[in-house]
Protein backbone atom coordinates (compact mmCIF):
# COMPACT_ATOMS: atom_id res chain seq x y z
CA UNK A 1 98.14 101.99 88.45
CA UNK A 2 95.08 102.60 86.56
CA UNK A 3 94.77 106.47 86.99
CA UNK A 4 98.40 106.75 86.45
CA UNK A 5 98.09 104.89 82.66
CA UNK A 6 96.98 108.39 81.39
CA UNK A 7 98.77 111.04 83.66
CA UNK A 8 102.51 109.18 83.74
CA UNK A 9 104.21 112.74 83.54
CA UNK A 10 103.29 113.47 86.62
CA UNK A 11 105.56 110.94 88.90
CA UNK A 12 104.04 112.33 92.10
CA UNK A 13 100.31 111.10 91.20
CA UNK A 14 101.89 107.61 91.15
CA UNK A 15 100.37 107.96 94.63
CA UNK A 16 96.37 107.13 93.32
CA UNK A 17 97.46 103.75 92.80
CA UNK A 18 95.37 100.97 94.05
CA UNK A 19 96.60 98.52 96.79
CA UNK A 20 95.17 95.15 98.88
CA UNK A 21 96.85 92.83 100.95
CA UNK A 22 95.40 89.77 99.55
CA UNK A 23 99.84 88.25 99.25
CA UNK A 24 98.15 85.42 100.71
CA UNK A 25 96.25 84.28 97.67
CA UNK A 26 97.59 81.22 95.93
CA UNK A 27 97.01 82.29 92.46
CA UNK A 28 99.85 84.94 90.94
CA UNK A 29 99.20 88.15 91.04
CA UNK A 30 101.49 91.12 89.61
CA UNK A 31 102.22 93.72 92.63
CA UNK A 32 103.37 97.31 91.65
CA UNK A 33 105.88 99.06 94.14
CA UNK A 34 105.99 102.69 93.55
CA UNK A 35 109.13 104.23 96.32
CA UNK A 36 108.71 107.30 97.14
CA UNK A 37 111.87 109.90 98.82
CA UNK A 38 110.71 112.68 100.70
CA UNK A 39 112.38 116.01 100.77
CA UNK A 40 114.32 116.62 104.21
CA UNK A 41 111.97 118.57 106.43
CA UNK A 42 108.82 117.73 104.53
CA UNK A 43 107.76 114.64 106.25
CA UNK A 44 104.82 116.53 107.85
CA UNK A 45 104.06 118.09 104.40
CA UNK A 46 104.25 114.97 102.95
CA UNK A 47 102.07 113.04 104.90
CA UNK A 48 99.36 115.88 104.86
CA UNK A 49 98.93 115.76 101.70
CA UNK A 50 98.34 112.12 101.38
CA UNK A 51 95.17 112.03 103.71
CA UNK A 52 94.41 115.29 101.74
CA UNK A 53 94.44 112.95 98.73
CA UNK A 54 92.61 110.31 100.47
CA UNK A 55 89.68 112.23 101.54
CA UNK A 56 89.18 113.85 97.99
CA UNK A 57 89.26 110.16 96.60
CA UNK A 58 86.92 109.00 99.29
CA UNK A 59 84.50 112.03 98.82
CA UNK A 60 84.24 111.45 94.93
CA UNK A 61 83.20 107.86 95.74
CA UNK A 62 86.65 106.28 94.86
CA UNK A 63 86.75 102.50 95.07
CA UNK A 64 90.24 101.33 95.49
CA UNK A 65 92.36 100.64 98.11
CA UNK A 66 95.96 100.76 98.72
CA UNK A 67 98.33 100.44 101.69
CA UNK A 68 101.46 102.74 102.41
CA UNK A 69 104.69 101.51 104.08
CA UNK A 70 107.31 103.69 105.76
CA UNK A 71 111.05 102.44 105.71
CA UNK A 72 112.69 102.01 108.99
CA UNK A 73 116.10 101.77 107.91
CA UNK A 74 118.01 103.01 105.02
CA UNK A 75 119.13 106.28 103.71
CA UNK A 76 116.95 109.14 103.31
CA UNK A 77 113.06 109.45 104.10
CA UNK A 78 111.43 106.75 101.82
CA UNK A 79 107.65 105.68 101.96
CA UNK A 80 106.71 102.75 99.80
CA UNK A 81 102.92 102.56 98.10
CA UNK A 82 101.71 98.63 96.72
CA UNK A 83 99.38 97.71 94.27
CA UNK A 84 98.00 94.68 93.42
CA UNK A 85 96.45 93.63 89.91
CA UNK A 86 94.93 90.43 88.68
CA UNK A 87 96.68 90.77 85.01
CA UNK A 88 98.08 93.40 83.14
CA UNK A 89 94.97 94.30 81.43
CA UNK A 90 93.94 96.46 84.70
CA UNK A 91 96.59 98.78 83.45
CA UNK A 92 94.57 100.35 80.83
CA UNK A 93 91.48 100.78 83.35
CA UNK A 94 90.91 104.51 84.46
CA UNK A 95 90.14 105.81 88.17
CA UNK A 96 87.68 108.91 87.44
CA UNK A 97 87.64 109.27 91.50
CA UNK A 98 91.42 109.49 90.92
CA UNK A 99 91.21 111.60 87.80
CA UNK A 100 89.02 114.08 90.02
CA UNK A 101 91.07 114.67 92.91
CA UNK A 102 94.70 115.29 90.43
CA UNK A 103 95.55 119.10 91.42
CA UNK A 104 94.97 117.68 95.33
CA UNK A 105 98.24 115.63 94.51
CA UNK A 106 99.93 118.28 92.37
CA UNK A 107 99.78 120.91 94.80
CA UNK A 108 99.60 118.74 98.27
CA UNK A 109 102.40 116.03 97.39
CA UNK A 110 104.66 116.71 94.49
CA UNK A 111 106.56 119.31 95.97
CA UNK A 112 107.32 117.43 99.31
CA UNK A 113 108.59 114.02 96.80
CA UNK A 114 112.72 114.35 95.85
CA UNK A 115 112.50 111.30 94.30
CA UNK A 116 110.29 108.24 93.13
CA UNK A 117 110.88 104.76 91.83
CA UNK A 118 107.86 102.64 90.24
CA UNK A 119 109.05 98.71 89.77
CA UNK A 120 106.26 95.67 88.55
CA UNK A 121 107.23 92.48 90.47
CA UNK A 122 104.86 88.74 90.42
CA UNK A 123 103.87 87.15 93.29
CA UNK A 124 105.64 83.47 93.56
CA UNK A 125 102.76 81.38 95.56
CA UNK A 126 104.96 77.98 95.16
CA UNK A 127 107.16 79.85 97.79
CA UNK A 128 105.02 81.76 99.87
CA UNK A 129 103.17 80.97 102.89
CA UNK A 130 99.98 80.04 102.33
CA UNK A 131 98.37 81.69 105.64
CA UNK A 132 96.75 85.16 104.97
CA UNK A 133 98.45 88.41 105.84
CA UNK A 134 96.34 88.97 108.35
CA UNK A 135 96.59 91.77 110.99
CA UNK A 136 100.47 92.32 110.25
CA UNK A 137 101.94 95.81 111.05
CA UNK A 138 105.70 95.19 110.30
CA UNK A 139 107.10 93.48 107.22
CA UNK A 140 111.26 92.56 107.30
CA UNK A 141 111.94 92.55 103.39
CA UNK A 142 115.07 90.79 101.97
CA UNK A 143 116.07 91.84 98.62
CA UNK A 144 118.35 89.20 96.12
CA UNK A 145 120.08 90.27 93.17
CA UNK A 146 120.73 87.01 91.29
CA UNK A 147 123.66 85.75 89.17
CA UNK A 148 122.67 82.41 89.25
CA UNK A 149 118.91 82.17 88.62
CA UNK A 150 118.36 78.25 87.76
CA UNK A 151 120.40 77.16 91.19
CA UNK A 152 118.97 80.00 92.34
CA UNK A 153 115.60 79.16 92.26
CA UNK A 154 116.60 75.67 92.86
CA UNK A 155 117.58 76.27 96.42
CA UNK A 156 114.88 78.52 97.49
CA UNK A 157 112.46 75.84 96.52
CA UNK A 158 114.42 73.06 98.72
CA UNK A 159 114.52 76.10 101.52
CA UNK A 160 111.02 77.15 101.48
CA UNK A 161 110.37 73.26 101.69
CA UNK A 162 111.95 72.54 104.58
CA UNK A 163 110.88 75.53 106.52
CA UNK A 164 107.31 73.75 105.59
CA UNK A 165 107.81 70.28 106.53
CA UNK A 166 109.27 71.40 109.98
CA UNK A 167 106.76 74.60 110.99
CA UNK A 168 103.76 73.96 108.92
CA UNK A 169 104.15 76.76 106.91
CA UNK A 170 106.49 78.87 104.84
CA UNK A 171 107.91 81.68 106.75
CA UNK A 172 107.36 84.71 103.92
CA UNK A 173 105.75 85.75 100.82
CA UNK A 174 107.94 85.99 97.77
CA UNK A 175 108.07 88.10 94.55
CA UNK A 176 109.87 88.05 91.35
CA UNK A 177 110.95 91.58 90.37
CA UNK A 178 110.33 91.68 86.73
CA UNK A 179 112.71 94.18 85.15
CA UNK A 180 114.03 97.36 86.03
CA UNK A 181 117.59 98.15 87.99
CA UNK A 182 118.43 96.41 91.47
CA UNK A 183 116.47 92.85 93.26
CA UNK A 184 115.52 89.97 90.86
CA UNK A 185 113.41 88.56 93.90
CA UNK A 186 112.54 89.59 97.35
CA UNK A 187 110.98 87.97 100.20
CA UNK A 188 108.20 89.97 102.45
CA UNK A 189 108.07 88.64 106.23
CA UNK A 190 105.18 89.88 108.47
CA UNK A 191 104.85 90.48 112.17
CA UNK A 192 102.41 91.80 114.20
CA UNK A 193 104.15 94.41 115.88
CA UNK A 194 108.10 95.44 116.89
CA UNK A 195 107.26 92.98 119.80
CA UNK A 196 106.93 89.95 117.26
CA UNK A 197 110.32 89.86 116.20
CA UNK A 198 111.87 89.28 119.66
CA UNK A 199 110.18 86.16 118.94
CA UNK A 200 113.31 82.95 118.81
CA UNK A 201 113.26 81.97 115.49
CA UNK A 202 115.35 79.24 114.05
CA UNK A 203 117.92 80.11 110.85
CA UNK A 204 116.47 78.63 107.88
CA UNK A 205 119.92 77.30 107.32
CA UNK A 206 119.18 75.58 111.00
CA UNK A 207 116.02 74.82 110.05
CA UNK A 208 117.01 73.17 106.85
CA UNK A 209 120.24 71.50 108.50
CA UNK A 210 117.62 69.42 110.44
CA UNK A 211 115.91 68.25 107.13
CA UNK A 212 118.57 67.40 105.44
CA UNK A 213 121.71 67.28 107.34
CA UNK A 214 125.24 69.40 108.12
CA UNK A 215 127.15 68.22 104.75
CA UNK A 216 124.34 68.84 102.19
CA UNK A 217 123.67 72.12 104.24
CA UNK A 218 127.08 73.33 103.79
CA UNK A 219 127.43 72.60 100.35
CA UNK A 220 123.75 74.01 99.45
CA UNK A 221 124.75 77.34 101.45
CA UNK A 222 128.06 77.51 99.63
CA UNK A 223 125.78 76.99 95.59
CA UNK A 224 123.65 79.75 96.85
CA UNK A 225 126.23 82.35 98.12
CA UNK A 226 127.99 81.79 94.35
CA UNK A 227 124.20 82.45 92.78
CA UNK A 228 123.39 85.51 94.25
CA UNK A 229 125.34 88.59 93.62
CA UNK A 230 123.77 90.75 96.43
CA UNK A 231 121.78 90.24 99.52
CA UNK A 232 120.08 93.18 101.24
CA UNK A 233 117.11 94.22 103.93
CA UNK A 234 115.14 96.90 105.13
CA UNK A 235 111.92 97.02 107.78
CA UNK A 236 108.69 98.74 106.92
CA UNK A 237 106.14 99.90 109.05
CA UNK A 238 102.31 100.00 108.08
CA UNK A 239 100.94 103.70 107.75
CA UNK A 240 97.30 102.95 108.49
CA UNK A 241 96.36 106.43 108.01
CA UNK A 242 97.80 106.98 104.99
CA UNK A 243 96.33 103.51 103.61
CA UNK A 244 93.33 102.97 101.88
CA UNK A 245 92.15 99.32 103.24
C-alpha cells in the first residue's frame, strides 16, 4: 500500500503492494486485500505481466514482499493480492523500487484487469490459531456478513474456545473487515495442499456439542444463524510465482 498512497488513480498499480504471511503473529495487524478480475482470455496476459512487474521491482532493489492468491471458485477470473502493515502510519511510506517500475504495470497489467476491489480488514489474534502459517498452499475462506455483532462475536469466542480446549489449537485465522460493502469478518483456513482437506475433520458445531452439550448447542446455533445475515466461501490457491516471499 505504500507506493499506491501517491499513484491511487491508477487501480491497476494496486498490484506493488507489499505482502507477508506473518497471520500467525499474536499482536493485530491491519491486512489490505486488493481483488483483482481479469478480462476473459487474458489470464496468460495477466499473469505475464505480474512477474514482468516482479522482476523490475527485484532489479531496482525493491524490498517488500507480497503473496498472490488465485480463486478456485466463484464467478469470473479473480486473483487476490495481501498486504500486511504494522499500523496505519505505513500508509504514507513510499516504495521508490515501486515508483520505478510504474509504466511496467501500466502497460503489462492494466489492460488485462476488468475490475478491482481494495478492502482494509484487522487481524483478530483472540480467535486465531496461534501456530504459524507455515508451508500452507490452500486457504478455504468463509466470509460473514453480520446483523448481530455483540452475539455475534459472543459465539465465535465460545466456538473458537472449544475448538481449543478439544484440538489444541484454533482451527483458522480471523479478520475483521473494517468498512467497505460485503463481509464484516472472515475466517482464513490453511492446508497444505488439495490432499489436506480430504483430511476427517469434525464440525465445529460437533466439536463444540462435545464441550458443552446437545441443548446449549442447539440453542447457540439457532442465536448465531439470527446474527448473521450472510454466510459465504471460496478456496484460494497460492501463486508462488507471482508472490514476492
Amino acid at each position: 500500500m505504500k507506493t499506491i498512497k501517491s499513484i491511487m488513480v491508477l487501480a491497476t498499480l494496486l498490484l506493488l503492494i507489499p505482502c507477508s504471511t506473518n497471520a500467525q503473529e499474536q499482536e493485530s495487524f491491519i491486512m489490505n486485500l486488493t481483488e483483482f478480475t481479469v478480462k476473459f482470455g487474458q489470464d496468460n496476459n495477466f499473469t505475464d505481466g505480474v512477474k514482468k512487474w516482479n522482476k523490475c521491482y527485484q532489479d531496482n532493489n525493491g524490498t517488500e514482499k507480497w503473496n498472490v492468491w488465485h480463486r478456485l471458485q466463484g464467478k469470473g477470473n479473480v486473483y487476490v493480492l495481501t498486504d500486511n502493515m504494522a499500523n496505519w502510519a505505513e500508509m504514507s511510506k513510499v516504495d521508490a523500487a515501486g515508483n520505478t517500475c510504474r509504466n511496467v504495470a501500466l502497460e503489462s497489467i492494466m489492460p488485462f484487469i476488468e475490475s478491482s476491489e481494495f478492502n482494509t480488514t484487522r487481524s483478530w489474534p483472540q480467535m486465531s490459531r496461534k501456530a504459524p502459517f507455515g508451508d500452507a498452499t490452500i486457504v478455504w475462506v468463509t466470509n460473514f456478513e453480520v446483523e448481530d455483532d455483540f452475539t455475534f462475536n459472543k459465539i465465535i469466542k465460545e466456538v473458537t474456545s472449544a475448538i481449543s480446549s478439544k484440538e489444541g489449537d484454533k482451527r483458522g485465522y480471523w479478520y475483521r473487515v473494517m468498512g467497505g460493502e460485503g463481509a464484516n469478518y472472515f475466517v482464513s483456513t490453511p492446508y497444505k495442499d488439495f490432499a489436506a482437506m480430504d483430511m476427517n475433520e469434525d464440525n465445529v458445531w460437533k466439536v463444540y456439542e462435545s464441550v458443552h452439550g446437545e441443548k446449549k448447542t442447539l440453542e447457540t446455533r439457532e442465536k448465531f444463524r439470527e446474527s448473521v445475515k450472510d454466510i459465504w466461501s471460496y478456496t484460494f490457491m497460492l501463486e508462488k510465482e507471482l508472490s514476492m516471499e
